[in-house]
Protein backbone atom coordinates (compact mmCIF):
# COMPACT_ATOMS: atom_id res chain seq x y z
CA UNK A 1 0.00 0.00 0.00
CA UNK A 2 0.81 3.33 -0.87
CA UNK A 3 1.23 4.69 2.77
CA UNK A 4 1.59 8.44 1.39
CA UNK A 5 -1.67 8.16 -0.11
CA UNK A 6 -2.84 6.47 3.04
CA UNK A 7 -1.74 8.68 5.64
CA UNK A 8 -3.24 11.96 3.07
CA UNK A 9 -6.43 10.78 2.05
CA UNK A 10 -7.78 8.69 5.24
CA UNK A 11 -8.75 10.81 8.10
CA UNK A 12 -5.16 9.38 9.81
CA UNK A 13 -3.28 12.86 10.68
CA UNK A 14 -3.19 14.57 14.19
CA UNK A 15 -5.55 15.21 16.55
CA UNK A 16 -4.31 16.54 20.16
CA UNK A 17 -2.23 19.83 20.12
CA UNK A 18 1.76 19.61 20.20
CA UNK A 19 1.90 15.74 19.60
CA UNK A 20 5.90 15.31 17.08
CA UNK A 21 6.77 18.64 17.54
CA UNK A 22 5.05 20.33 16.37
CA UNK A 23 -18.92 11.99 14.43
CA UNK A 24 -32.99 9.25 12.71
CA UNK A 25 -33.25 13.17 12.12
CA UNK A 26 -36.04 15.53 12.97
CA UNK A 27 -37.46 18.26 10.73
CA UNK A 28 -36.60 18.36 6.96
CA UNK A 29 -33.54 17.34 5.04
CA UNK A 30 -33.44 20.62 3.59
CA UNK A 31 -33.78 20.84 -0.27
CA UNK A 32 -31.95 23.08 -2.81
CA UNK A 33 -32.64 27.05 -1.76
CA UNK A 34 -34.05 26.28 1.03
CA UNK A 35 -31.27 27.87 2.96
CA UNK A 36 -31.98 29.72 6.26
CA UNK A 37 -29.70 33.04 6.07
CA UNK A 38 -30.54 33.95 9.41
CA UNK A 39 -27.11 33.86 11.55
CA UNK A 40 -26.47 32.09 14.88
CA UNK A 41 -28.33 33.61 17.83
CA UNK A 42 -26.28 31.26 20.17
CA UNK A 43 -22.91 31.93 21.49
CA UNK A 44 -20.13 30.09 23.50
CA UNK A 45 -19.29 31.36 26.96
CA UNK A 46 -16.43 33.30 25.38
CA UNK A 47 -17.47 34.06 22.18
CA UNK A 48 -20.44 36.34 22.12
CA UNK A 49 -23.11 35.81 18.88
CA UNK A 50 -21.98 37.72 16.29
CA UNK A 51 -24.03 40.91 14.90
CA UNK A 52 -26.96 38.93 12.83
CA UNK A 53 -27.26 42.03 10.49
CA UNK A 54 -23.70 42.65 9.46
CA UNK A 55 -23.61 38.57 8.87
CA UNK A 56 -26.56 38.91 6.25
CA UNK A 57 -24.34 39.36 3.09
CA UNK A 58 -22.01 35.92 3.92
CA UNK A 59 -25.14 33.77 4.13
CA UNK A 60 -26.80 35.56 1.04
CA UNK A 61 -23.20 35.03 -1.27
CA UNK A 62 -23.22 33.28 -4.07
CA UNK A 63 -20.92 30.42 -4.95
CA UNK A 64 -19.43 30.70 -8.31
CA UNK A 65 -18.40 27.07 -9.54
CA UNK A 66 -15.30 26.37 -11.94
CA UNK A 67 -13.81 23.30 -12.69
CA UNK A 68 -10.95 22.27 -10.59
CA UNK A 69 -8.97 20.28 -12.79
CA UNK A 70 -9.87 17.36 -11.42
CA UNK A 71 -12.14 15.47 -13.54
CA UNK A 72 -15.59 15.21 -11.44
CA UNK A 73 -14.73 17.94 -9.21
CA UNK A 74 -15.77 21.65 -8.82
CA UNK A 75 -13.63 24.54 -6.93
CA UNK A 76 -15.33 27.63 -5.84
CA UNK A 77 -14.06 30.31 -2.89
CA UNK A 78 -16.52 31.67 0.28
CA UNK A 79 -15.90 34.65 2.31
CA UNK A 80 -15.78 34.36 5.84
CA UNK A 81 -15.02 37.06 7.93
CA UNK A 82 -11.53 37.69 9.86
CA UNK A 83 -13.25 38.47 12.87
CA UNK A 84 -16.77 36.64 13.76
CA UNK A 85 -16.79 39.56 16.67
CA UNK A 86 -16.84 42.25 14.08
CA UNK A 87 -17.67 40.80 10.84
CA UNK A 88 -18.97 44.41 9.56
CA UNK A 89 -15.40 45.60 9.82
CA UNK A 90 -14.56 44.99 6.27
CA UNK A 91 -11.55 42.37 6.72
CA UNK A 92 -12.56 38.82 5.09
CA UNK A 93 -10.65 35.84 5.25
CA UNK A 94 -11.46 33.07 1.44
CA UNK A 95 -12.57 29.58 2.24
CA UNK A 96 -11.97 27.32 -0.11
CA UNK A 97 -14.58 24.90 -1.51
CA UNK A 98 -15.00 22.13 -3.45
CA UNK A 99 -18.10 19.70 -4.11
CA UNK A 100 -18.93 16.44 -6.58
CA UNK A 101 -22.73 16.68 -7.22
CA UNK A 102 -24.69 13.38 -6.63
CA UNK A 103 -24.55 10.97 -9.21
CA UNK A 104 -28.15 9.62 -8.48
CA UNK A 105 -30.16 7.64 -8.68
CA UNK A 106 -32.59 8.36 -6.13
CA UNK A 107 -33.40 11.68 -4.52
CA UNK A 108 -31.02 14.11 -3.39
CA UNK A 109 -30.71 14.57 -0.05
CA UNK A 110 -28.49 17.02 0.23
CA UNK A 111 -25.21 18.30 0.44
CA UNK A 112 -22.53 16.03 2.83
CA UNK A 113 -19.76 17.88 4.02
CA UNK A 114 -16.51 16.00 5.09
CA UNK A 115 -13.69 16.84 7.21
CA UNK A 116 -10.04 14.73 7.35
CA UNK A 117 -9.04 15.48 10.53
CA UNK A 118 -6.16 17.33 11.77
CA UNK A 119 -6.23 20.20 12.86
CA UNK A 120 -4.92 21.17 10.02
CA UNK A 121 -5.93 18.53 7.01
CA UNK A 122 -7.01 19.62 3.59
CA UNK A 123 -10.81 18.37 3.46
CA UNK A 124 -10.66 19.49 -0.59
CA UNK A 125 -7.54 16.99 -0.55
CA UNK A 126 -9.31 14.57 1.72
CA UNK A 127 -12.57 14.68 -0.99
CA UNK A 128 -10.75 14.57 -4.65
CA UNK A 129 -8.48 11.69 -3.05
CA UNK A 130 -10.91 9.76 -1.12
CA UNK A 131 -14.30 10.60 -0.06
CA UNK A 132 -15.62 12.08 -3.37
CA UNK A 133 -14.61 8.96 -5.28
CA UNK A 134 -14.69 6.32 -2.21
CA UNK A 135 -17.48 6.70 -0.22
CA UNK A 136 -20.32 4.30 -0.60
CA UNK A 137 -21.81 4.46 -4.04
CA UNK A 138 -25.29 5.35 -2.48
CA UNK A 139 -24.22 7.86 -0.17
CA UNK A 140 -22.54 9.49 -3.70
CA UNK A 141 -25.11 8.61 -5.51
CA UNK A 142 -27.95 11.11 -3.16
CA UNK A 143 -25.85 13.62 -1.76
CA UNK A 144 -23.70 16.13 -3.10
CA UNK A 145 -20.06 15.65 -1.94
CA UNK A 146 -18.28 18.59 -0.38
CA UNK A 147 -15.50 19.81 1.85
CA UNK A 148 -13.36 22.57 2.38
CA UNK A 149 -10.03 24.03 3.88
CA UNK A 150 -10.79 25.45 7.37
CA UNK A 151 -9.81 28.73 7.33
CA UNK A 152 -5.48 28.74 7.89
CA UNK A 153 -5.74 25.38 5.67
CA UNK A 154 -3.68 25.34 2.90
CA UNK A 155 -5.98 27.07 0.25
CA UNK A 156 -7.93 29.05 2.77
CA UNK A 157 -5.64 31.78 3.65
CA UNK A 158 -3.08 28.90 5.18
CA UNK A 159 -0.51 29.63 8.14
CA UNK A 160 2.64 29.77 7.24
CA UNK A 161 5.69 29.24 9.32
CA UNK A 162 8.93 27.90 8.38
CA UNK A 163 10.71 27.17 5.20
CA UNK A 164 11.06 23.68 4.06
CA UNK A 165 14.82 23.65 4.88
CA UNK A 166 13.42 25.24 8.42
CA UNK A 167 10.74 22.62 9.13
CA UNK A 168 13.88 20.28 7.75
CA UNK A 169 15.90 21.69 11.04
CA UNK A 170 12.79 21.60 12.81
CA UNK A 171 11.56 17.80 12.33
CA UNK A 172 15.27 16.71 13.81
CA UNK A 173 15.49 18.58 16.79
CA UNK A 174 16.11 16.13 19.74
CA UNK A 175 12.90 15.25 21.06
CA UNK A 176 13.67 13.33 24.31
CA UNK A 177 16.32 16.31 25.86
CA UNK A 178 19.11 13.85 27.63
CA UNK A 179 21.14 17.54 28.88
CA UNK A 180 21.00 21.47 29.52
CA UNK A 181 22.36 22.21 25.86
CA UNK A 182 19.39 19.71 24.42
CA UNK A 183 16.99 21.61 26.15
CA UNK A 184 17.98 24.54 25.06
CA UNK A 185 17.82 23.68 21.55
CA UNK A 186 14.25 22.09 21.99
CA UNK A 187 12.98 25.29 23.48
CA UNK A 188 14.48 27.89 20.49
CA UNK A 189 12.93 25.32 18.34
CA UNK A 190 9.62 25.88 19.73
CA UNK A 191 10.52 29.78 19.71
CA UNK A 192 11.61 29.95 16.16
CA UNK A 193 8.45 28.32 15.13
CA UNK A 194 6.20 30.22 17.18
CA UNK A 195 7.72 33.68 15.73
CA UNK A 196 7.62 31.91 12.30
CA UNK A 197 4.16 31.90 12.23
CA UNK A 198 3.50 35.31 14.06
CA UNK A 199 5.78 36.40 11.33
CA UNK A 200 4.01 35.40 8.42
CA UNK A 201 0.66 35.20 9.15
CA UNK A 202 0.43 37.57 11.98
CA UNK A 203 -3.10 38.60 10.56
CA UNK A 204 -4.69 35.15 11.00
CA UNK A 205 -3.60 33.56 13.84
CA UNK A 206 -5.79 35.09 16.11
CA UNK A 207 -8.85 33.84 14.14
CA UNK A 208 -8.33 29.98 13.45
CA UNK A 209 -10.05 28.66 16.26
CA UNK A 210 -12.28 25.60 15.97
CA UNK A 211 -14.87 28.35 16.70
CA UNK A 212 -14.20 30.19 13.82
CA UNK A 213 -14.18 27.65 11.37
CA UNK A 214 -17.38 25.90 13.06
CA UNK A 215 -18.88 29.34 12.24
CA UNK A 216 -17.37 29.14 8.23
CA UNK A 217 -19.39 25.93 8.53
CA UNK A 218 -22.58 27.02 9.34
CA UNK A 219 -22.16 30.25 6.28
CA UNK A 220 -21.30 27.20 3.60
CA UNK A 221 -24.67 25.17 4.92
CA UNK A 222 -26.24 28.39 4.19
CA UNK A 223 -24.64 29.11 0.39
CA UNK A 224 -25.33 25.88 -0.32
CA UNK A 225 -28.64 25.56 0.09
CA UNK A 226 -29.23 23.49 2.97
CA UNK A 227 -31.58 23.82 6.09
CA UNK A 228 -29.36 21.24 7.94
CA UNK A 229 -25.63 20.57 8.24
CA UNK A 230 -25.22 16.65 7.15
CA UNK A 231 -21.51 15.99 7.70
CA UNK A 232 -18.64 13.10 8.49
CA UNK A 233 -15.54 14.19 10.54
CA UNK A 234 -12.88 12.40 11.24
CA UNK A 235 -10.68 12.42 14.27
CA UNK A 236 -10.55 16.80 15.06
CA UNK A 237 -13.16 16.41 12.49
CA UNK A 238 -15.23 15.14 15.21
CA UNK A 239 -14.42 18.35 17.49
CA UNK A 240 -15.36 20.86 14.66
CA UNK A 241 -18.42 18.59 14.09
CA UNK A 242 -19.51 19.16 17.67
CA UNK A 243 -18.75 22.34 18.40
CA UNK A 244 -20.88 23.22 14.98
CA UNK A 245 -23.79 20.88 16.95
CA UNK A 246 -23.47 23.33 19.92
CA UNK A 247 -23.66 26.68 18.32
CA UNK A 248 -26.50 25.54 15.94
CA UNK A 249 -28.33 22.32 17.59
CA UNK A 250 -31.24 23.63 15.69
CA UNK A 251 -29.08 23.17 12.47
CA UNK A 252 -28.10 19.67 13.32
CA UNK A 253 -29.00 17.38 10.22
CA UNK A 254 -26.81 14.06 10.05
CA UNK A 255 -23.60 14.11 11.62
CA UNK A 256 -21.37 11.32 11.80
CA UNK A 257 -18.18 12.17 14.49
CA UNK A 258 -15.73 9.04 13.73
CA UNK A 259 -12.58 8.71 16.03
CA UNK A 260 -13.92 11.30 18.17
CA UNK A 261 -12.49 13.67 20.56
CA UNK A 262 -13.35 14.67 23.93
CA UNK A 263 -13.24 18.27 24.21
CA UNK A 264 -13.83 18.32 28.29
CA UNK A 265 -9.89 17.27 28.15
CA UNK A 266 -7.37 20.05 28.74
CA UNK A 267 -4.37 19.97 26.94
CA UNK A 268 -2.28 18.22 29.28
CA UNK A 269 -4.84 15.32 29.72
CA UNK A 270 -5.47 15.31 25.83
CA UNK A 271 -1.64 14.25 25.24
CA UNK A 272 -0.89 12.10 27.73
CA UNK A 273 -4.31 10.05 26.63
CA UNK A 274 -3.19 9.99 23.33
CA UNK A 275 0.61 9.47 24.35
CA UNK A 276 -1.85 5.98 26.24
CA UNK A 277 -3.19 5.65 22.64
CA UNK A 278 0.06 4.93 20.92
CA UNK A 279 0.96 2.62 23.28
CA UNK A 280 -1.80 0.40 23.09
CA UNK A 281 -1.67 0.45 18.81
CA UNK A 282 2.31 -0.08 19.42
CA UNK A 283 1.27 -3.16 21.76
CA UNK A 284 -1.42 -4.76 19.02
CA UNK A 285 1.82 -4.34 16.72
CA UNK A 286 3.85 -5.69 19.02
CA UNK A 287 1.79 -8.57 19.18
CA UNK A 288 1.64 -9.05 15.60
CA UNK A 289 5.19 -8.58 14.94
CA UNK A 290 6.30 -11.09 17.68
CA UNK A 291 4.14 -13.63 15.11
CA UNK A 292 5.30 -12.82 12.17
CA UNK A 293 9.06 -13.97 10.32
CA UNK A 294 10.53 -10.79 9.33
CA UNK A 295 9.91 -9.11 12.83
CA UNK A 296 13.20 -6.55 13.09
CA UNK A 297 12.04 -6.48 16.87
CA UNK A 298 12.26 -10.30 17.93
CA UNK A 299 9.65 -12.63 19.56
CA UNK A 300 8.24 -12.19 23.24
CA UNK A 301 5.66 -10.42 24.98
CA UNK A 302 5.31 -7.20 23.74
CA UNK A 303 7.10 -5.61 27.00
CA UNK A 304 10.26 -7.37 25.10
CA UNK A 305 9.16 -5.78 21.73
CA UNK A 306 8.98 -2.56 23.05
CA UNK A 307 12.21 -2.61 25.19
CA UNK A 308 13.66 -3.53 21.98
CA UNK A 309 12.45 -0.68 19.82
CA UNK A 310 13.57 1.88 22.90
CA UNK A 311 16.97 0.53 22.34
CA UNK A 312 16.96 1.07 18.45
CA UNK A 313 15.87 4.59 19.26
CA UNK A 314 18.21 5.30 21.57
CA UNK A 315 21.43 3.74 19.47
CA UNK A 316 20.12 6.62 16.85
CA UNK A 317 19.68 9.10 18.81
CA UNK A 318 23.48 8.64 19.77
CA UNK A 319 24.62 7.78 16.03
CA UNK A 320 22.03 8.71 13.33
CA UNK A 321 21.65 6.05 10.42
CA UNK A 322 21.83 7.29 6.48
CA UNK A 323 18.68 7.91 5.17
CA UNK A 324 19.38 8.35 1.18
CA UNK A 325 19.21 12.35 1.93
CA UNK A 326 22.33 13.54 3.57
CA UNK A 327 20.81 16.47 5.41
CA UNK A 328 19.01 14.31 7.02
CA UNK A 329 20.57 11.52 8.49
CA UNK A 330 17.67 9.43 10.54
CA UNK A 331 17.62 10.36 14.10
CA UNK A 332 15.57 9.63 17.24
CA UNK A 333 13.03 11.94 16.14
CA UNK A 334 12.43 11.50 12.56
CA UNK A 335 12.42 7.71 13.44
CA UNK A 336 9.93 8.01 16.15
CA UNK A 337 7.31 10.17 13.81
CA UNK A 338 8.36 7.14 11.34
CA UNK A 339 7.03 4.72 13.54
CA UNK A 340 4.37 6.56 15.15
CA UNK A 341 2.93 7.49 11.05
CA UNK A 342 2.44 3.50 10.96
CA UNK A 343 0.39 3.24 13.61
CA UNK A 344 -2.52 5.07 12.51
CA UNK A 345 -3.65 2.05 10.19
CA UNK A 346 -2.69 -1.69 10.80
CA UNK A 347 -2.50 -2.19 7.03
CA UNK A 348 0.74 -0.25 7.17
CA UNK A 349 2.12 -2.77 9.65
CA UNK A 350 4.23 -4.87 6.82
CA UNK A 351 5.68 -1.72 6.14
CA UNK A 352 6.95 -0.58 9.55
CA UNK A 353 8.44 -4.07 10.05
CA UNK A 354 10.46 -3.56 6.60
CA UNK A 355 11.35 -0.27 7.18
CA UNK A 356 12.82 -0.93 11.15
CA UNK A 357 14.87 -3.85 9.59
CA UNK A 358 16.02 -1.55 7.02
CA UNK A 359 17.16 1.05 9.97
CA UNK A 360 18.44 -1.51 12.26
CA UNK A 361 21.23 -2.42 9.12
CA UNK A 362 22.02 1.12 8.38
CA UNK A 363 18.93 2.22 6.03
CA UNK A 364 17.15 4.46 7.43
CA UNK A 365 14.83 5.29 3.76
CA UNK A 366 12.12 3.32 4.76
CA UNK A 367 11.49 5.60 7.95
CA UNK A 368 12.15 8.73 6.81
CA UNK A 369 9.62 7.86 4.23
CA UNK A 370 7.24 7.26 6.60
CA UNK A 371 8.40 10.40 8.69
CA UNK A 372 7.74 12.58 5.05
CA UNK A 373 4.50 11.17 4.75
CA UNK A 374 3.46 12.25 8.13
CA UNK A 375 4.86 15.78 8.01
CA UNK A 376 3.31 16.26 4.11
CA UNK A 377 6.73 16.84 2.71
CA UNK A 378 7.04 16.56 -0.51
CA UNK A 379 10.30 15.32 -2.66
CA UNK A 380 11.36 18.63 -3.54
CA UNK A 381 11.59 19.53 0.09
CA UNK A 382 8.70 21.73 -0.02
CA UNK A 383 5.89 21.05 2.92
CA UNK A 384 1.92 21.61 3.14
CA UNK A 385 0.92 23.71 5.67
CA UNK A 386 -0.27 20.85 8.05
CA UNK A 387 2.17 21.65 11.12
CA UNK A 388 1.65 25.21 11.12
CA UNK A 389 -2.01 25.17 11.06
CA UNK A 390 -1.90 22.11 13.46
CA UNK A 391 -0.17 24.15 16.36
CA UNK A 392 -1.66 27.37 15.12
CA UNK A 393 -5.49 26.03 15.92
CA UNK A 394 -4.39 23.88 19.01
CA UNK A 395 -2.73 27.01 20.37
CA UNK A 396 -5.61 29.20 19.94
CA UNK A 397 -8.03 26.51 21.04
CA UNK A 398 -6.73 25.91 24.57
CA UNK A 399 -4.55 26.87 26.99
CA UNK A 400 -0.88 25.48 26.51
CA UNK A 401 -0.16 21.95 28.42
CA UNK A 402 3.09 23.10 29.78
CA UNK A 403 4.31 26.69 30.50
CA UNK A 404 8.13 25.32 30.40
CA UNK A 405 10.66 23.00 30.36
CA UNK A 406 10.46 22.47 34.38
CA UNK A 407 6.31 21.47 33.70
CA UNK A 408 7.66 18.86 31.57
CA UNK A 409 9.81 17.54 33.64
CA UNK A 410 6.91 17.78 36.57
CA UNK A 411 4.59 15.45 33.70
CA UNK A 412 7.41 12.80 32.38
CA UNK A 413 6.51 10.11 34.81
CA UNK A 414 2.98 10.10 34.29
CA UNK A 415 3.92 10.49 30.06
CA UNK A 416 6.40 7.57 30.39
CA UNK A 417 4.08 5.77 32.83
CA UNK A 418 1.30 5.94 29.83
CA UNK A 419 3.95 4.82 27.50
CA UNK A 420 7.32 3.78 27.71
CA UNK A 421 8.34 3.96 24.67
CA UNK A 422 6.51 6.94 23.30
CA UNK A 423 6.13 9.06 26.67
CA UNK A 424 9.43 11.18 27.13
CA UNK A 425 8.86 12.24 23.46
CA UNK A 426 5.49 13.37 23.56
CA UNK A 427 5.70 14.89 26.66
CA UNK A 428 8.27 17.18 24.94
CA UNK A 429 6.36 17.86 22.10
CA UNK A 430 3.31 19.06 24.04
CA UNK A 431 5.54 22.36 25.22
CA UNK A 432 5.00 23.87 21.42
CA UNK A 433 2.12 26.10 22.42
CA UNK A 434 3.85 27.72 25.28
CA UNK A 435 5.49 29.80 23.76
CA UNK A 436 2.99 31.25 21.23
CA UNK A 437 2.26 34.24 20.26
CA UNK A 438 -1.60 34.30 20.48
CA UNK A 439 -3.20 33.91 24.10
CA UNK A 440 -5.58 31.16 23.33
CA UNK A 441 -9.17 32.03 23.17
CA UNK A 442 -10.56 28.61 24.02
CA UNK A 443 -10.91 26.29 27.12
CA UNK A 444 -11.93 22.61 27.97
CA UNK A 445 -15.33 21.78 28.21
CA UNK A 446 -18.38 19.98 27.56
CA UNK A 447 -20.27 20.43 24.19
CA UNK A 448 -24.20 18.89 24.68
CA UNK A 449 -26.00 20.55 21.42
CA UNK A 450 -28.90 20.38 23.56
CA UNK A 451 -31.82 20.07 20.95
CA UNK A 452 -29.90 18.55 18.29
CA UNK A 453 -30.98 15.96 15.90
CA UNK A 454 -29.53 12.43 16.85
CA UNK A 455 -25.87 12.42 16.11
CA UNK A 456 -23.81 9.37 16.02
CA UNK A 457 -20.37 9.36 17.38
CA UNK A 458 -17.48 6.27 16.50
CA UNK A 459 -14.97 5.25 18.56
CA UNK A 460 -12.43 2.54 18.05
CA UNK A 461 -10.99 0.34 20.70
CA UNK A 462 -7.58 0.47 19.53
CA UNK A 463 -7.56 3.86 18.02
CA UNK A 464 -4.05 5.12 18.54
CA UNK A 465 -4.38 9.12 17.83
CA UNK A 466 -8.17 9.09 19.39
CA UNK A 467 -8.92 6.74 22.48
CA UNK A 468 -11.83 5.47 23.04
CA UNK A 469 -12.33 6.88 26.03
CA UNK A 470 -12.80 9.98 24.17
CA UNK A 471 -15.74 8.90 21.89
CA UNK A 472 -17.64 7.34 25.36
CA UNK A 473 -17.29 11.15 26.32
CA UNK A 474 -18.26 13.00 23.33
CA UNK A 475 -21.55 10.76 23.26
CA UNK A 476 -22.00 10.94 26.60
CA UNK A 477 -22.11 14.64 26.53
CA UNK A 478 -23.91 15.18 23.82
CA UNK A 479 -27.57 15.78 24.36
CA UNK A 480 -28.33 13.59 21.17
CA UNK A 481 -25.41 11.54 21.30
CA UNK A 482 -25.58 7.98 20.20
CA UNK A 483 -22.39 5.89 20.67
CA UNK A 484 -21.25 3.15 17.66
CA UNK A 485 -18.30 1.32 18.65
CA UNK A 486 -15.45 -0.76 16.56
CA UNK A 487 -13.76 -3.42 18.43
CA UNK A 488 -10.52 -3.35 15.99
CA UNK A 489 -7.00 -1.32 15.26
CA UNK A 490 -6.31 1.53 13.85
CA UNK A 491 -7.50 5.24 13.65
CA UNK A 492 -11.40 6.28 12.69
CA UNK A 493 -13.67 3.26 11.40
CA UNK A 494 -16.06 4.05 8.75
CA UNK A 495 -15.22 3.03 5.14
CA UNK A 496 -12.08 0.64 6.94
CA UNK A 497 -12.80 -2.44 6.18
CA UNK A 498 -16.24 -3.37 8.77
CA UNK A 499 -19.63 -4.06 7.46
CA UNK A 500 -21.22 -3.69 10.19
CA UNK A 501 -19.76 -0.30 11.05
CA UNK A 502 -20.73 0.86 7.26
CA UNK A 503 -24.47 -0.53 7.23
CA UNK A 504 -24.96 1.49 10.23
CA UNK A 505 -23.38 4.58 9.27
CA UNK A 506 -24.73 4.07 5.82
CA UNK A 507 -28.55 3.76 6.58
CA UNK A 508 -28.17 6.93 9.22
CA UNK A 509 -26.67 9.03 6.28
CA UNK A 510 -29.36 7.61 3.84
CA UNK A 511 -32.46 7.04 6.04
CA UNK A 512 -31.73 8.96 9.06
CA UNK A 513 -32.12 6.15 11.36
CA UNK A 514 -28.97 5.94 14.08
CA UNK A 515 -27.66 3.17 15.30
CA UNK A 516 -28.65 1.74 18.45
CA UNK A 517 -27.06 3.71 21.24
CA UNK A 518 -24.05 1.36 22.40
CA UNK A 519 -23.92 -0.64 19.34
CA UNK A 520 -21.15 -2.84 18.83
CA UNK A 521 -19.10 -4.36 15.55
């Protein structure tokens, strides 16, 4: 399998700030013009409703479709504005859009919007790759297929940061600090970043939130014609997904929240429960390994497997391996994201096994490859805008985990206590957002959508990025919330591999009846 592909087009990129460095309705489905133009009259605790009037002319735009180049596909751009707290001021920010109308037959129900993940994923990559052409031929078929880039998203007025030879620098910084000097390096890292972005996109940084672009979702519901938001998000998918639910219950169509997060968890709690994650997908391929003939890591219990890859990272931590690119010899941290891009999807298991033997003999291609996938950087050394509008939403969304270096070291027992192998490392990368620029504008807490239409939230048992835990709290909080679990590997479920997860999801999306609250496949 093309793992590129895989980790681009599948819902499988980030979902808790600072982690390597760095989803039966009520009322109508809505038909074609029927759009309601009124704005929001509901309003987070910190984010007051915006002025209904001066919000008029976004919800009454018109969309002007081109083609996109892509056969099937058409582009078009929104306008959003900057500032949701004074959207008369004049300053607009472009969204951009992209749809595939239904193929039919059978009655269109609507537009389906789709979100990849992130924060930070293209969802106009995410639909010309996969959804748009891969979804179930009858969910194609009746509704028209559309996504977008949240605002700071690579075609919607994107974050920018570093240069690729920068994010180069960047991606090999020691991640697991072993003295003072280390430290010191790890921390100007996170500086140089930080006033990367405040650099070059200054302007937008305040204005990325999840908020923000919930808001952006609610204005393309309403240029596209639709009463209702009907919409699949995948892993921070699920958190824009829900936070649209609670602004606009009363908006709610179908909405599918798969490999859901639990936004009650600060920052802190959000890494070191996904730092828990990785360590239970690195056990199930642990387990697999030990079984298989070309395991680089040896038979035993995976404790053995484990203590085995710790060792690997620490021999290249000391004495980097060539990688085919010699500006980048393969450290400790590109070979860490390496392994930790794998885990995401169990199919890309044979490939993690080839490329650690590989390393162990003094190749380290295979994981850099893996480590390029993850970071989107292309052969030419260029890189998408993933990272920066990763950190750049996470930052704004909640209040850092760590405040400095001497926090971290207050957290590594509990990080290496959720995982040995991964802990120190991720525990590290969590101290990113304190030293941004931007005061964050968000906090932890509960999101009910009290009112909502039944919305059906996914969790998988052995998601690595998105534990299950956090899906039995995002439908437990919601008011409407119906939980639809996967008893399987990898990240996200729908359209994976399970029948039984895609007849449920399918009929909900087609007929609006949800699963069974505490349904299991």
């Amino acid at each position: 399998m093309d793992t590129s592909r895989l980790l681009r087009t599948t819902g499988t990129v980030i979902a808790a700030a600072g982690l390597l460095l760095s989803g039966c309705t009520s009322g109508g489905l809505g038909e074609p013009g029927a759009a309601a133009v009124s704005p929001p009259q509901s309003g987070t605790a910190s984010t007051p409703p915006p002025d209904a009037a001066a919000l008029r002319p976004y919800y009454t735009q018109k969309l002007t479709w081109r083609d996109c180049g892509v056969p099937g596909f058409q582009c078009s751009t929104m306008k959003a504005p900057l500032d949701y707290a004074n959207p008369g001021s004049g300053q607009d920010v472009e969204i951009a859009v992209s749809r595939r109308t239904a193929t039919g037959p059978g009655k269109r129900l609507g537009s389906l919007v789709v979100n990849p993940g992130g924060p930070g994923g293209s969802g106009i990559g995410y639909l010309q790759a996969y959804a748009g052409i891969g979804y179930p031929a009858a969910v194609r078929a009746r509704y028209d297929m559309v996504s977008f880039d949240p605002r700071g998203v690579e075609r919607s007025s994107p974050v920018e940061c570093l240069s690729g030879p920068e994010m180069d620098a960047y991606t090999q910084v020691d991640q697991t600090p072993d003295d003072a000097a280390e430290r010191a390096e790890l921390v100007a890292a996170f500086k140089k970043f930080a006033a990367g972005c405040e650099a070059k996109s200054g302007r937008v940084l305040p204005h990325i939130s999840t908020v923000d672009a919930a808001r952006d979702m609610d204005l393309l519901r309403g240029v596209l014609g639709d009463q209702k938001l009907h919409y699949v998000g995948a892993s921070y998918g699920t958190l824009l997904g829900a936070t649209y639910a609670d602004l606009f219950p009363n908006r709610v169509g179908r909405l599918v929240l798969d490999g859901a997060m639990d936004p009650t968890r600060p920052a802190l709690e959000l890494n070191r429960d996904q730092t828990e994650g990785f360590e239970t997908a690195f056990t199930s391929f642990a387990k697999d390994c030990a079984k298989q003939p070309d395991c680089p890591l040896g038979k035993g219990d995976p404790d053995a497997v484990a203590a085995r890859l710790k060792e690997f990272f620490r021999k290249v931590d000391a004495q980097p391996v060539a990688s085919g690119d010699p500006d980048r010899p393969l450290g400790e941290a590109l070979a860490t994201t390496g392994v930790i891009a794998a885990l995401y999807d169990q199919t890309a298991w044979p490939q993690l096994r080839e490329a650690l033997s590989s390393a162990m003999n003094g190749d380290g291609s295979g994981l850099l490859s893996l480590a390029d996938s993850y970071y989107e950087r292309e052969a030419d050394g260029r890189y998408a805008n993933l990272m920066f509008a990763n950190a750049a939403v996470n930052c704004l969304d909640q209040p850092a985990a760590f405040s400095g270096p001497e926090a971290v070291d207050s957290a590594l027992p509990s990080f290496e206590k959720a995982s040995p192998v991964f802990g120190a490392g991720l525990a590290w990368a969590a101290l990113n957002c304190g030293y941004w620029p931007v005061k964050a504008t968000g906090t932890a807490r509960a999101l009910t959508a009290k009112g909502a239409a039944p919305i059906v939230v996914v969790g998988t048992t052995r998601d690595p990025a998105t534990p299950y835990k956090w899906a039995q709290g995002l439908a437990g909080q919601l008011d409407s919330g119906t939980l639809l679990t996967y008893d399987g590997d990898g990240h996200t479920a729908y359209g994976r591999g399970s029948d039984c997860i895609d007849s449920a999801i399918n009929r909900y999306l087609l007929e609006g009846k949800a699963p069974q609250d505490g349904k299991k496949c």
